[in-house]
C-alpha atoms as a PDB file:
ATOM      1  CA  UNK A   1     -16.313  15.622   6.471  1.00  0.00           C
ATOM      2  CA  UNK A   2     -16.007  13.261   3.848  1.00  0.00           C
ATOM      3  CA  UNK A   3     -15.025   9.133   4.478  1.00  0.00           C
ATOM      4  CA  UNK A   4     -11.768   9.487   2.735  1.00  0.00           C
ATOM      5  CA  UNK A   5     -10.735  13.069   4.504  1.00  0.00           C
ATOM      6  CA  UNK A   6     -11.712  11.536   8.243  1.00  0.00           C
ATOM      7  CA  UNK A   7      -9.412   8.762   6.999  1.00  0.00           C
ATOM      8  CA  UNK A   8      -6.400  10.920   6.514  1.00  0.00           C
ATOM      9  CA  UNK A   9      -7.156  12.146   9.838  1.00  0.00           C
ATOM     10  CA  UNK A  10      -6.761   8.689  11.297  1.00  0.00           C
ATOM     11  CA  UNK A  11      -3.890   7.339   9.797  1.00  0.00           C
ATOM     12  CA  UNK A  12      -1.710  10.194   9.691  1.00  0.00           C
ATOM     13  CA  UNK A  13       1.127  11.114   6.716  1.00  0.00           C
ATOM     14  CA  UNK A  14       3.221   7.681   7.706  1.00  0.00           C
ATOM     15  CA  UNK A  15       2.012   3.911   7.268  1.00  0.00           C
ATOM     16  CA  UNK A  16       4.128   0.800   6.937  1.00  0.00           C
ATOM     17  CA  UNK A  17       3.558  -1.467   4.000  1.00  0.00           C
ATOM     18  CA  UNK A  18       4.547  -5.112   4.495  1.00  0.00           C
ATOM     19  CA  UNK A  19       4.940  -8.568   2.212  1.00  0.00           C
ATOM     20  CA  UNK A  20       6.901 -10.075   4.767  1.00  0.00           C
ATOM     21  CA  UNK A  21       3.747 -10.449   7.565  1.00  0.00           C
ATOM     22  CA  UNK A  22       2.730 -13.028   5.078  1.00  0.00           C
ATOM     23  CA  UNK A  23       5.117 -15.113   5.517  1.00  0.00           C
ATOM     24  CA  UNK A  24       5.915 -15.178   9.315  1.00  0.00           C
ATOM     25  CA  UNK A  25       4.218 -17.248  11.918  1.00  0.00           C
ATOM     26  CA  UNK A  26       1.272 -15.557  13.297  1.00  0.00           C
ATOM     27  CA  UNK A  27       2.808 -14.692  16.494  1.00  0.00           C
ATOM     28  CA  UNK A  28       5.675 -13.205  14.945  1.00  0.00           C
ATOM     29  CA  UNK A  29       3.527 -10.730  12.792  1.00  0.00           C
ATOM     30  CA  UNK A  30       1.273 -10.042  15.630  1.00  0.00           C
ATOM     31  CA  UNK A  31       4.503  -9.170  17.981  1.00  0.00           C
ATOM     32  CA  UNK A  32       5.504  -6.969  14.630  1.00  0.00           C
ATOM     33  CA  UNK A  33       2.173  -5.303  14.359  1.00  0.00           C
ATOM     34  CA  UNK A  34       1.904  -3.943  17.708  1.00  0.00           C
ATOM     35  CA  UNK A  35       6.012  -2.803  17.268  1.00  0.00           C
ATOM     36  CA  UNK A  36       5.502  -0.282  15.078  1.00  0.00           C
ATOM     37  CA  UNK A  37       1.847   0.822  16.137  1.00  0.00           C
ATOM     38  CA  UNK A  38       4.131   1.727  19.249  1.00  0.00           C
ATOM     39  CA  UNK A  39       6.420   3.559  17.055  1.00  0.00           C
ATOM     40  CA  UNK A  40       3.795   5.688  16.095  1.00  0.00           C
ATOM     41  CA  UNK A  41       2.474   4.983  12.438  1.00  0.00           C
ATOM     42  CA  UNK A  42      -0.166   5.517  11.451  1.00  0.00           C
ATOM     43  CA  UNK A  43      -1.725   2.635   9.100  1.00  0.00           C
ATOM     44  CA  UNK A  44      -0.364  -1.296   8.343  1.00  0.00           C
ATOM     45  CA  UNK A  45      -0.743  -2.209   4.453  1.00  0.00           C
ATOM     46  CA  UNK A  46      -0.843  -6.077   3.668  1.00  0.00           C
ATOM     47  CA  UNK A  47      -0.945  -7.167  -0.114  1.00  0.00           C
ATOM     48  CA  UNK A  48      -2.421 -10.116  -1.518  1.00  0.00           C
ATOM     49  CA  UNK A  49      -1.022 -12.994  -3.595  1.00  0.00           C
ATOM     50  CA  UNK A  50      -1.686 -17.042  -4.018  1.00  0.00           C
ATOM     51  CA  UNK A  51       1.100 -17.880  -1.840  1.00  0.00           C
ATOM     52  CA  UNK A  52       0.733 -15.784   0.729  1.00  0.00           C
ATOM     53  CA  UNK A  53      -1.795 -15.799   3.773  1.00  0.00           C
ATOM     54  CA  UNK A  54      -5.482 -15.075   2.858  1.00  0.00           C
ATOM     55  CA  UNK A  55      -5.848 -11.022   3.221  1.00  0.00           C
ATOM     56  CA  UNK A  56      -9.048 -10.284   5.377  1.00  0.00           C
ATOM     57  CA  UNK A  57      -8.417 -13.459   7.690  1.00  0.00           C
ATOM     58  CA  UNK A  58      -4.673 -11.455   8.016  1.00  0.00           C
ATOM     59  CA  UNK A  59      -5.883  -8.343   9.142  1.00  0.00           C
ATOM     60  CA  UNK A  60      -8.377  -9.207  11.228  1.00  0.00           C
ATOM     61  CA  UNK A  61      -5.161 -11.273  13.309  1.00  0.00           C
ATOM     62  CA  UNK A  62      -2.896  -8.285  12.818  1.00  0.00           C
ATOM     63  CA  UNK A  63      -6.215  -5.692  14.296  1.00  0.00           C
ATOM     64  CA  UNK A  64      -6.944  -8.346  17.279  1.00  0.00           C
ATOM     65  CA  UNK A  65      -3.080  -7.844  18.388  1.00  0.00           C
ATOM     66  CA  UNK A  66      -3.099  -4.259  18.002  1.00  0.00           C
ATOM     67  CA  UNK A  67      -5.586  -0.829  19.595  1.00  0.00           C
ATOM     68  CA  UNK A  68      -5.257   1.932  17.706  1.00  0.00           C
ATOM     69  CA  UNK A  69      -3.154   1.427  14.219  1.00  0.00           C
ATOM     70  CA  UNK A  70      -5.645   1.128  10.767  1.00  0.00           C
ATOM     71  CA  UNK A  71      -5.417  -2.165   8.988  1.00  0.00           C
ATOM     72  CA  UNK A  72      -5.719  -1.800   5.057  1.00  0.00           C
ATOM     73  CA  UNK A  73      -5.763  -4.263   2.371  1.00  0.00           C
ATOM     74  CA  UNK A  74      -2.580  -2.945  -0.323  1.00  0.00           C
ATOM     75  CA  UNK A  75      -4.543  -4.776  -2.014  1.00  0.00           C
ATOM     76  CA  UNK A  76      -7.128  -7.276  -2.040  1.00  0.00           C
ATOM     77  CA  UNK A  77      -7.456  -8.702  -5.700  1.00  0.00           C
ATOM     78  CA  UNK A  78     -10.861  -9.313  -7.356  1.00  0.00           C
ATOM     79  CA  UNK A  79      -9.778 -12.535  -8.775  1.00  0.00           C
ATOM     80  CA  UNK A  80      -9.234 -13.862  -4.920  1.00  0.00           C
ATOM     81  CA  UNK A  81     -13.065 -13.756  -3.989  1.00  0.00           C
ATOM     82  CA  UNK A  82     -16.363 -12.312  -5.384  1.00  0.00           C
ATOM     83  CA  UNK A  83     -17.751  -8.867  -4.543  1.00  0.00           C
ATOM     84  CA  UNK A  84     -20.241 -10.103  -1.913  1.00  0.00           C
ATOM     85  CA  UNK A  85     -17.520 -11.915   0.023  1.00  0.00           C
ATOM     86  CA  UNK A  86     -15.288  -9.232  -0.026  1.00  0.00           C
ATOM     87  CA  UNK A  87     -18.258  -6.222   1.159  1.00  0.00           C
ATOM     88  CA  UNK A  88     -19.304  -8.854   3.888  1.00  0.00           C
ATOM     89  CA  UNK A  89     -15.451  -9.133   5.243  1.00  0.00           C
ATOM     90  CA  UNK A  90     -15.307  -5.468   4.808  1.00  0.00           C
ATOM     91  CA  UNK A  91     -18.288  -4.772   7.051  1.00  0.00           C
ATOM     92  CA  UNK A  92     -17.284  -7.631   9.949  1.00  0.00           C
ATOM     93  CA  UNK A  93     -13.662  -6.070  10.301  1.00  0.00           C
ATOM     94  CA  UNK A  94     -15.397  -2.500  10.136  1.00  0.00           C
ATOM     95  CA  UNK A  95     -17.692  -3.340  12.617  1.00  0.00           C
ATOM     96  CA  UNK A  96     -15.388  -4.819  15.285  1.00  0.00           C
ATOM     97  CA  UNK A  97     -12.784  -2.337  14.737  1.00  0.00           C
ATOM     98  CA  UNK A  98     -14.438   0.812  14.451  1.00  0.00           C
ATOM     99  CA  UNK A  99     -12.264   3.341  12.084  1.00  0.00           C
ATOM    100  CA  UNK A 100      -9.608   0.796  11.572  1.00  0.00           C
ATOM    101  CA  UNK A 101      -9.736  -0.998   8.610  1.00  0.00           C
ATOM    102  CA  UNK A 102      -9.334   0.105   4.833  1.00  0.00           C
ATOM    103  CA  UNK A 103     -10.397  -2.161   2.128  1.00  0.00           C
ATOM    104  CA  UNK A 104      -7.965  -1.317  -0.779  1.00  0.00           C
ATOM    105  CA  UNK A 105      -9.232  -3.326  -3.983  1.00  0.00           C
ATOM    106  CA  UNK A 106      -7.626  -4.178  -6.978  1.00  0.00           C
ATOM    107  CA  UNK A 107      -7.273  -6.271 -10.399  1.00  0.00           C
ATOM    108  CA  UNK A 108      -3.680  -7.488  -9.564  1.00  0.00           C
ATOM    109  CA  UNK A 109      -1.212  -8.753 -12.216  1.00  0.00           C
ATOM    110  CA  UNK A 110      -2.204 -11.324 -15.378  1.00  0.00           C
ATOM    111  CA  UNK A 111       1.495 -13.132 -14.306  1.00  0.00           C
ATOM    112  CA  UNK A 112       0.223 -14.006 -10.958  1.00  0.00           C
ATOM    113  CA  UNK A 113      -2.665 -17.059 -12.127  1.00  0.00           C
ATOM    114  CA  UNK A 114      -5.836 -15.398 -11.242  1.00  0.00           C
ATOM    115  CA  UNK A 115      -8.485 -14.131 -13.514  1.00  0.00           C
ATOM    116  CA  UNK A 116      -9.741 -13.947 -17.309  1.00  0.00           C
ATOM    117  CA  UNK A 117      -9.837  -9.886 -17.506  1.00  0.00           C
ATOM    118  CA  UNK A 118      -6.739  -8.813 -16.965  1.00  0.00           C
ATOM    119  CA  UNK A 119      -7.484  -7.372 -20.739  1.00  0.00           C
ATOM    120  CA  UNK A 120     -10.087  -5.631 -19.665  1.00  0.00           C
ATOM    121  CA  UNK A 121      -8.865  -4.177 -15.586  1.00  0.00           C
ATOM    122  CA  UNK A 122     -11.032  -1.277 -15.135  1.00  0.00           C
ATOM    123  CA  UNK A 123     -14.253  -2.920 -16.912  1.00  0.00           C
ATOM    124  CA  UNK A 124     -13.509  -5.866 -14.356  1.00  0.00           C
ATOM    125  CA  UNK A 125     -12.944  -3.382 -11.208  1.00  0.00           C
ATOM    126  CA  UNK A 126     -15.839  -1.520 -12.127  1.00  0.00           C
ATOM    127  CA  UNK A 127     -18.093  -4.505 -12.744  1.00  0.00           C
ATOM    128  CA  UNK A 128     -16.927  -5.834  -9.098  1.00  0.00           C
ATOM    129  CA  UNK A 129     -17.767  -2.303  -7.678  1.00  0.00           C
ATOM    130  CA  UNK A 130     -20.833  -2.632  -9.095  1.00  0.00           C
ATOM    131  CA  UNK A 131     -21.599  -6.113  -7.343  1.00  0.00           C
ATOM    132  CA  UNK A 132     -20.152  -4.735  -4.447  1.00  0.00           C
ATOM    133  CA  UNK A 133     -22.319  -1.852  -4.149  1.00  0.00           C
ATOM    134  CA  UNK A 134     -25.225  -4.071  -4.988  1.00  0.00           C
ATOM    135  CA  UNK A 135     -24.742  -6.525  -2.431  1.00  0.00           C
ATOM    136  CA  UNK A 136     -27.312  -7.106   0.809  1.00  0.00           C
ATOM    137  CA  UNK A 137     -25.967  -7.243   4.055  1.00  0.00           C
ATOM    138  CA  UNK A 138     -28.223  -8.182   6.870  1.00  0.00           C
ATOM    139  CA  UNK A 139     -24.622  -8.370  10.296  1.00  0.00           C
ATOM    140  CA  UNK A 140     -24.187  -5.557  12.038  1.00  0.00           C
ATOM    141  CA  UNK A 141     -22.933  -2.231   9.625  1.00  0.00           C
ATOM    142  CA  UNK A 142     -19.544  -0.409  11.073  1.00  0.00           C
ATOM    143  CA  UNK A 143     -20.027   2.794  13.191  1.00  0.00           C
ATOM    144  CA  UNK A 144     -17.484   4.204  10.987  1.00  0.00           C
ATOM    145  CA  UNK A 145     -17.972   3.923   7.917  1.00  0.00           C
ATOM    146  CA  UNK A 146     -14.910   1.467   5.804  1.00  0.00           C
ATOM    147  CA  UNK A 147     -13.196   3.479   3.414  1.00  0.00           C
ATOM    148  CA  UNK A 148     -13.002   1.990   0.051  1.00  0.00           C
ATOM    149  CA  UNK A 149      -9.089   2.492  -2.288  1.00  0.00           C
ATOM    150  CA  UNK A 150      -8.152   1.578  -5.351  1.00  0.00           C
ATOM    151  CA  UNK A 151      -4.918   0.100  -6.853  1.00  0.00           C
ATOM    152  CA  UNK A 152      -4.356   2.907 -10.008  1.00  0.00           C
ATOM    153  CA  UNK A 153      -1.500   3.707 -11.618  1.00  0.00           C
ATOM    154  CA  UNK A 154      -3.019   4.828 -15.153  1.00  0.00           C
ATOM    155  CA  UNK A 155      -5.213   7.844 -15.437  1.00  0.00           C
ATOM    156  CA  UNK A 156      -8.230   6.031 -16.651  1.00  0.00           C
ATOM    157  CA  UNK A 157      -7.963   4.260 -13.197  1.00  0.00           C
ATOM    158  CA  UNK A 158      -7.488   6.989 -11.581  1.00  0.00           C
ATOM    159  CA  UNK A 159     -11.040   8.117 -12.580  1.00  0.00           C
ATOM    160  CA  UNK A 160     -12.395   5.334 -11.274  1.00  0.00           C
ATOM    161  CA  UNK A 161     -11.151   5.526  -8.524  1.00  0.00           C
ATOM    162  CA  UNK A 162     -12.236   8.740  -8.113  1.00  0.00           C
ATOM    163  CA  UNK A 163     -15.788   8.495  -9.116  1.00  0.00           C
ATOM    164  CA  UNK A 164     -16.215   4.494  -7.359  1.00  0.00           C
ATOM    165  CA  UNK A 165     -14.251   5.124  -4.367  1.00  0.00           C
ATOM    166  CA  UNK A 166     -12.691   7.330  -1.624  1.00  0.00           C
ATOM    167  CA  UNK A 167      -9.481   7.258  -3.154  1.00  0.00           C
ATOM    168  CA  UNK A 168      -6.170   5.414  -4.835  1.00  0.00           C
ATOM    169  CA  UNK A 169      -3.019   3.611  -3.457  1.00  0.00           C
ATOM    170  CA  UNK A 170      -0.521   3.857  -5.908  1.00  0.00           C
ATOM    171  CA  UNK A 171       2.680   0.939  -5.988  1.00  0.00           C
ATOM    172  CA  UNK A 172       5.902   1.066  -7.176  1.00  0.00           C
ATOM    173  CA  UNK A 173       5.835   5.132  -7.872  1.00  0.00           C
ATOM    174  CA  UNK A 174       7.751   8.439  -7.612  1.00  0.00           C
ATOM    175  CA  UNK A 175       6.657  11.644  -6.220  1.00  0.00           C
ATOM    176  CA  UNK A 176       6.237  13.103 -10.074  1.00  0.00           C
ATOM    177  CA  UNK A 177       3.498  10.398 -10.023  1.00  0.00           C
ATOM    178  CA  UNK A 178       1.448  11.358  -6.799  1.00  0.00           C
ATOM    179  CA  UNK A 179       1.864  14.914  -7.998  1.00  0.00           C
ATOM    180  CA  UNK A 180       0.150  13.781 -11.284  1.00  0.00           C
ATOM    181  CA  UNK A 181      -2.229  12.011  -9.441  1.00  0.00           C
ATOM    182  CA  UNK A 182      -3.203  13.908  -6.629  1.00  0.00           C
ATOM    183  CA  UNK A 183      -3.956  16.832  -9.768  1.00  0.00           C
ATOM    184  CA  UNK A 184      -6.310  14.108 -11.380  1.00  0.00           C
ATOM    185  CA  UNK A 185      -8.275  13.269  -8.198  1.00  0.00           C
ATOM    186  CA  UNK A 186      -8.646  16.903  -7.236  1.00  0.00           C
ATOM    187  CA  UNK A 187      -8.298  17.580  -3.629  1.00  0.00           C
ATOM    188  CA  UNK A 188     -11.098  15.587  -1.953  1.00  0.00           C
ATOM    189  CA  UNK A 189      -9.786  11.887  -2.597  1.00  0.00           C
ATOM    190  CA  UNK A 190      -7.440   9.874  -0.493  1.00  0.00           C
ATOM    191  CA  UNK A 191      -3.971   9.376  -2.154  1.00  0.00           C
ATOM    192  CA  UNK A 192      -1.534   6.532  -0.539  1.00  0.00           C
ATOM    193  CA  UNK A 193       1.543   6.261  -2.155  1.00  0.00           C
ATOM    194  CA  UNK A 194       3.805   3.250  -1.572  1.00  0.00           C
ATOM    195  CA  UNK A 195       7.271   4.004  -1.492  1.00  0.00           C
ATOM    196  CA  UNK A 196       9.793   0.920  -1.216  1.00  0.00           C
ATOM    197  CA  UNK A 197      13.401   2.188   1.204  1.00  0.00           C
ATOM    198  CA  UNK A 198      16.455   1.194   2.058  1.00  0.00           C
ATOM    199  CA  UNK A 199      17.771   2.689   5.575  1.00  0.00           C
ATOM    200  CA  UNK A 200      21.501   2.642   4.284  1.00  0.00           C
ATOM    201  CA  UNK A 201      24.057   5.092   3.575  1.00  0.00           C
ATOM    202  CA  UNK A 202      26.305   2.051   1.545  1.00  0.00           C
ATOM    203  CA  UNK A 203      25.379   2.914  -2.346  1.00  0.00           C
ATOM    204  CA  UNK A 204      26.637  -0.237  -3.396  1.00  0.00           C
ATOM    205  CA  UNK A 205      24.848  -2.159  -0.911  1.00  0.00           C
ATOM    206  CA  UNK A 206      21.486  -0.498  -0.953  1.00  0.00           C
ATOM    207  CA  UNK A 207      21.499  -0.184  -4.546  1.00  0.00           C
ATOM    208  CA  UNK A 208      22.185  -3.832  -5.189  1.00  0.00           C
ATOM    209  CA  UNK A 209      18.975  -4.239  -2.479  1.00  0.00           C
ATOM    210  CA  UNK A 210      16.751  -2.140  -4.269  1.00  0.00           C
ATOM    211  CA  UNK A 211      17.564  -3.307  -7.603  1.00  0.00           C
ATOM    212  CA  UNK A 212      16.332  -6.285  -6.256  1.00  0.00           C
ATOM    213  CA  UNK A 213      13.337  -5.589  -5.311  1.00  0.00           C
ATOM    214  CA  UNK A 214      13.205  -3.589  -8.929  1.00  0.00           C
ATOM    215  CA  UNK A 215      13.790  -6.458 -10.959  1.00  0.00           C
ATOM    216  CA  UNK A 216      10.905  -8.776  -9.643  1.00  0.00           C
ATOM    217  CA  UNK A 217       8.492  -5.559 -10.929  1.00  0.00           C
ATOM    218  CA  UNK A 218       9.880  -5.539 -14.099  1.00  0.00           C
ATOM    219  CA  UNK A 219       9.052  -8.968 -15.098  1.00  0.00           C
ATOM    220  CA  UNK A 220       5.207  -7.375 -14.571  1.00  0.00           C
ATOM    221  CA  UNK A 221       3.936  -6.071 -17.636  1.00  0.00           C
ATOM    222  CA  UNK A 222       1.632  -3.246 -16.291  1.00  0.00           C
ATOM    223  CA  UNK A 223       4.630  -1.960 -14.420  1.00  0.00           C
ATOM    224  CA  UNK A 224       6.633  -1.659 -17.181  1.00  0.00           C
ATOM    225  CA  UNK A 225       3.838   0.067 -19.380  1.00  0.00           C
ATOM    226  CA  UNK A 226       3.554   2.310 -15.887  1.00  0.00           C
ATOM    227  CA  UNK A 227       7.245   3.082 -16.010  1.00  0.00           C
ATOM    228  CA  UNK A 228       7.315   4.044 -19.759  1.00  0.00           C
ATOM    229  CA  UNK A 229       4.416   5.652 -19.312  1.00  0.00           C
ATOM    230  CA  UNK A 230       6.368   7.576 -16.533  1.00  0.00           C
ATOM    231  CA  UNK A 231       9.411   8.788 -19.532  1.00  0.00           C
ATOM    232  CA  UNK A 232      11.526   5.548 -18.812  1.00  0.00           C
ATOM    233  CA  UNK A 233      13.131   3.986 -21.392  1.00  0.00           C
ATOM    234  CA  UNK A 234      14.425   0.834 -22.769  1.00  0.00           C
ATOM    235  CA  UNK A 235      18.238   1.368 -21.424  1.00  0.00           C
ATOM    236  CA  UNK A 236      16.370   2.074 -17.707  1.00  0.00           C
ATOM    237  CA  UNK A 237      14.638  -1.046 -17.738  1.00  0.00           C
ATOM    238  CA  UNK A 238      17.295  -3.552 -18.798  1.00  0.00           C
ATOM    239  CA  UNK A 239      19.482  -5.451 -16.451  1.00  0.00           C
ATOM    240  CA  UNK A 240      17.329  -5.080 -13.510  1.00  0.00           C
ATOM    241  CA  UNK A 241      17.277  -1.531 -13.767  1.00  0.00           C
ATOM    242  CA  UNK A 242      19.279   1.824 -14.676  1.00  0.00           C
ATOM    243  CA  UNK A 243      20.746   3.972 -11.770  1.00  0.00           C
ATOM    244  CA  UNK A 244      18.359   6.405 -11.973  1.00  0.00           C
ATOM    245  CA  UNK A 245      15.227   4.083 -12.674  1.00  0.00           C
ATOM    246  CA  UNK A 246      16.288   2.304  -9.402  1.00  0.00           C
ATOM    247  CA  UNK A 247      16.857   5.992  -7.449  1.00  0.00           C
ATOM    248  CA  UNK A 248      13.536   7.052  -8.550  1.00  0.00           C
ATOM    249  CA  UNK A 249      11.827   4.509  -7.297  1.00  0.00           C
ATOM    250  CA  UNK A 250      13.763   3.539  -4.241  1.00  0.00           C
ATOM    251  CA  UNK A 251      14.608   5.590  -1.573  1.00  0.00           C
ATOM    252  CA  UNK A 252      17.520   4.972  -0.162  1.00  0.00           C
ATOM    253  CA  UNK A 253      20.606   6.202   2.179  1.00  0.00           C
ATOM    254  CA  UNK A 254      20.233   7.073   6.065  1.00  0.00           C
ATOM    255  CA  UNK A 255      17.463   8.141   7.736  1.00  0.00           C
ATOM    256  CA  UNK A 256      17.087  11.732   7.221  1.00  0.00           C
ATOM    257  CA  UNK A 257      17.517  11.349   2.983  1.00  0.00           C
ATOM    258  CA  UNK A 258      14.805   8.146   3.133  1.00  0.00           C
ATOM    259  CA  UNK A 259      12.844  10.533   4.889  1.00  0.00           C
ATOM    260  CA  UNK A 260      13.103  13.349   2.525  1.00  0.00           C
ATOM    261  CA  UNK A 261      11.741  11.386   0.496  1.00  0.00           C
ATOM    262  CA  UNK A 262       8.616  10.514   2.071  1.00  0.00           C
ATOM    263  CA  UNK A 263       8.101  14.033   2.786  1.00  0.00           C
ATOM    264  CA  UNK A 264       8.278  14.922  -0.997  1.00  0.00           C
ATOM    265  CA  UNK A 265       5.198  12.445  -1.714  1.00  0.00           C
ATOM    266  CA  UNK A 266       3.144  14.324   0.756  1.00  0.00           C
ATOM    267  CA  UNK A 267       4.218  17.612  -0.680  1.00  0.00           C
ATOM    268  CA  UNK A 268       3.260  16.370  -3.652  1.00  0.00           C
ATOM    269  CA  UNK A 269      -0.005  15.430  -2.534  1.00  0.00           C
ATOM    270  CA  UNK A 270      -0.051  12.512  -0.644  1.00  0.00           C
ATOM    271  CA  UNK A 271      -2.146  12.046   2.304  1.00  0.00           C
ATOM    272  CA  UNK A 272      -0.032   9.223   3.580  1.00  0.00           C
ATOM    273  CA  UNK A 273       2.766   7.146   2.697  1.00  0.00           C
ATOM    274  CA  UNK A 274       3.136   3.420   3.167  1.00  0.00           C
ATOM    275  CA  UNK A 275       6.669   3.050   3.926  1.00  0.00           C
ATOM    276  CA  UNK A 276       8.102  -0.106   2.746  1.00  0.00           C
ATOM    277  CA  UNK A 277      10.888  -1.439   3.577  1.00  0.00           C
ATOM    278  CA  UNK A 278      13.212  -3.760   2.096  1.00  0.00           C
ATOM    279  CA  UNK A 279      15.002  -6.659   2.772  1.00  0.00           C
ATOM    280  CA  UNK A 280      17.187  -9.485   1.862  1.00  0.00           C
ATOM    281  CA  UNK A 281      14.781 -12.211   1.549  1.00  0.00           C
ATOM    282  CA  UNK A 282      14.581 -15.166   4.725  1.00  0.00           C
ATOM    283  CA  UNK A 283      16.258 -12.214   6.666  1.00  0.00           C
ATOM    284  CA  UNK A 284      12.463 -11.942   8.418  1.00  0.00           C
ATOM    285  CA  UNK A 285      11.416  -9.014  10.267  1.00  0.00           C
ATOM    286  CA  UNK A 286      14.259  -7.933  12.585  1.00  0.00           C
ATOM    287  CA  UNK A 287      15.807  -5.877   9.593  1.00  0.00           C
ATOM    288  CA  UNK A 288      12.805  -4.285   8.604  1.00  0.00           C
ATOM    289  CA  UNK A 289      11.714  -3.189  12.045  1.00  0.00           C
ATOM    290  CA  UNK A 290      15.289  -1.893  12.809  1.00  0.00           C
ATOM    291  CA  UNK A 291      14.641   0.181   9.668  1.00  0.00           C
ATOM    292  CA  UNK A 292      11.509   1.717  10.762  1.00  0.00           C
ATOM    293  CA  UNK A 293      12.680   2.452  14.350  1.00  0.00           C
ATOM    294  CA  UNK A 294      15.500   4.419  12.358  1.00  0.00           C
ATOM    295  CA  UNK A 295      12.953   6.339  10.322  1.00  0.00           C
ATOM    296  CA  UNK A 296      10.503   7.293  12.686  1.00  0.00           C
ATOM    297  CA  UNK A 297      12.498  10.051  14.790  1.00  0.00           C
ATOM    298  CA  UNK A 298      13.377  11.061  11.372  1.00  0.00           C
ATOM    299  CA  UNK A 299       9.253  11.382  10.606  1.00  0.00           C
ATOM    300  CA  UNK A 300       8.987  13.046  13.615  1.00  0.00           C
ATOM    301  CA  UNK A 301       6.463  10.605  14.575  1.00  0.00           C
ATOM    302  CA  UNK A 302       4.883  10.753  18.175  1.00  0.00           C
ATOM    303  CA  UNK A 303       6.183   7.764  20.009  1.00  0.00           C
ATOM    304  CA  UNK A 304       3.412   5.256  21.259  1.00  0.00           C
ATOM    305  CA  UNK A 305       0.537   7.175  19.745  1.00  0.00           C
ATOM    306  CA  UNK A 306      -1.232   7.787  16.441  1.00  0.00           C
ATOM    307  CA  UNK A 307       0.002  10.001  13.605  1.00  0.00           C
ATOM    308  CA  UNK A 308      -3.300  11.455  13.397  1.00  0.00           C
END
């Protein structure tokens, strides 16, 4: 069996992807961590940016306060640290943690400060895989061996990621995309899927939280070439968002319809779904656990054990 399909077998068709660890004491995300490993999901995403806490150091605290749930990187950015740093972080956390950790790599945004190539992404990701895969390593190698994702939305990405590493994990996307994808990468390559919810039957209220959360993307200019890309046009991405741009890309409503959802990325193709979900910001982590506790009956997930 190949790294990426024993990795599907791990984490199971249900992660949780999560901003708000990085901004919580560590306690707090540690107590959070081992919450919804409880609950019964599978894998923990943490993303990367210059204000938030440093990614490996962050998941090896979130995999010392937890057993069984996978730790991945959604994503680690190349601009953040060179390719020998990021391999030797790989193979510590991979070593202590056997069949834990994902490393999920990825060129990030020109807006957030990091980085000359944002021109050039997938010359710059595959010049860092090359470095990467260059690299000497003389600690202890994992039992297991770490599987390696990339952040790609585009198709030319999407080859990379393909041909460079075990699989994608796709942001800000609907299941038209991971269908697309998943078609692309053929069936051997691991596909993870964020998808962004809103456990609440209020339209008004959810939709005004989503759009939210919508309106931050669009002031990214690879998401917006994503989402015309994706058939959207200029009337979906003004004022924050149309309807149906928003209700394409957040799911939202009670648990059984969010979860409908998350079942139509894996039909699509999906291996597993990073469920992320939103909240008012400074409202911390109570919401967003109360969330997942709704979803996961709803997932059918098996209480206080693994997904896989």
């Amino acid at each position: 069996m190949t790294t990426a399909r024993e990795a599907a077998a791990r984490i199971g068709p249900a992660g949780v992807w999560l901003s708000v660890l990085g901004e919580v004491p560590a306690a707090q995300g540690a107590s959070a961590a081992a919450a919804i490993e409880e609950l019964g999901y599978g894998a923990l995403w943490i993303g990367e940016s210059p204000v938030h806490k440093e990614v490996f150091t962050h998941a090896a605290l979130l995999l010392g306060a937890t057993a069984r749930i996978t730790v991945a990187t959604g994503v680690a950015t190349i601009w953040a640290r060179d390719a020998i740093a990021a391999g030797a972080a790989a193979h510590t956390l991979g070593e202590a943690f056997p069949g834990r950790f994902v490393l999920g790599l990825g060129v990030s945004h020109g807006e957030a400060g990091r980085g000359q190539g944002h021109d050039r992404p997938r010359t710059a990701l595959a010049e860092y895989l090359d470095a990467l895969d260059a690299a000497g390593y003389r600690g202890p190698r994992p039992a297991v061996s770490v599987p390696r994702v990339l952040a790609a939305l585009r198709p030319r990405m999407q080859d990379l990621a393909r041909d460079r590493a075990d699989g994608v994990h796709s942001f800000f996307v609907p299941p038209s995309h991971t269908a697309a994808a998943r078609e692309r990468l053929g069936p051997g390559p691991l596909l993870v899927p964020e998808q962004a919810v809103v456990v609440d039957s209020d339209a008004t209220r959810a939709r005004a939280l989503a759009r939210e959360h919508v309106a931050t993307r669009l002031a990214l200019r690879n998401y917006v070439n994503h989402l015309r890309a994706l058939g959207f046009t200029d009337d979906d991405l003004a004022g924050g968002g149309s309807d149906r741009l928003v209700d394409a890309l957040i799911a939202w409503g009670d648990a059984d319809t969010v979860a409908g959802r998350i079942r139509a990325h894996l039909d699509a193709g999906a291996d597993h779904v990073a469920i992320h979900p939103l909240t008012a910001r400074g409202e911390g982590l109570a919401p967003v656990l109360g969330q997942l506790r709704n979803l996961a009956p709803a997932l059918s997930l098996p209480h206080g054990g693994t997904t896989a």
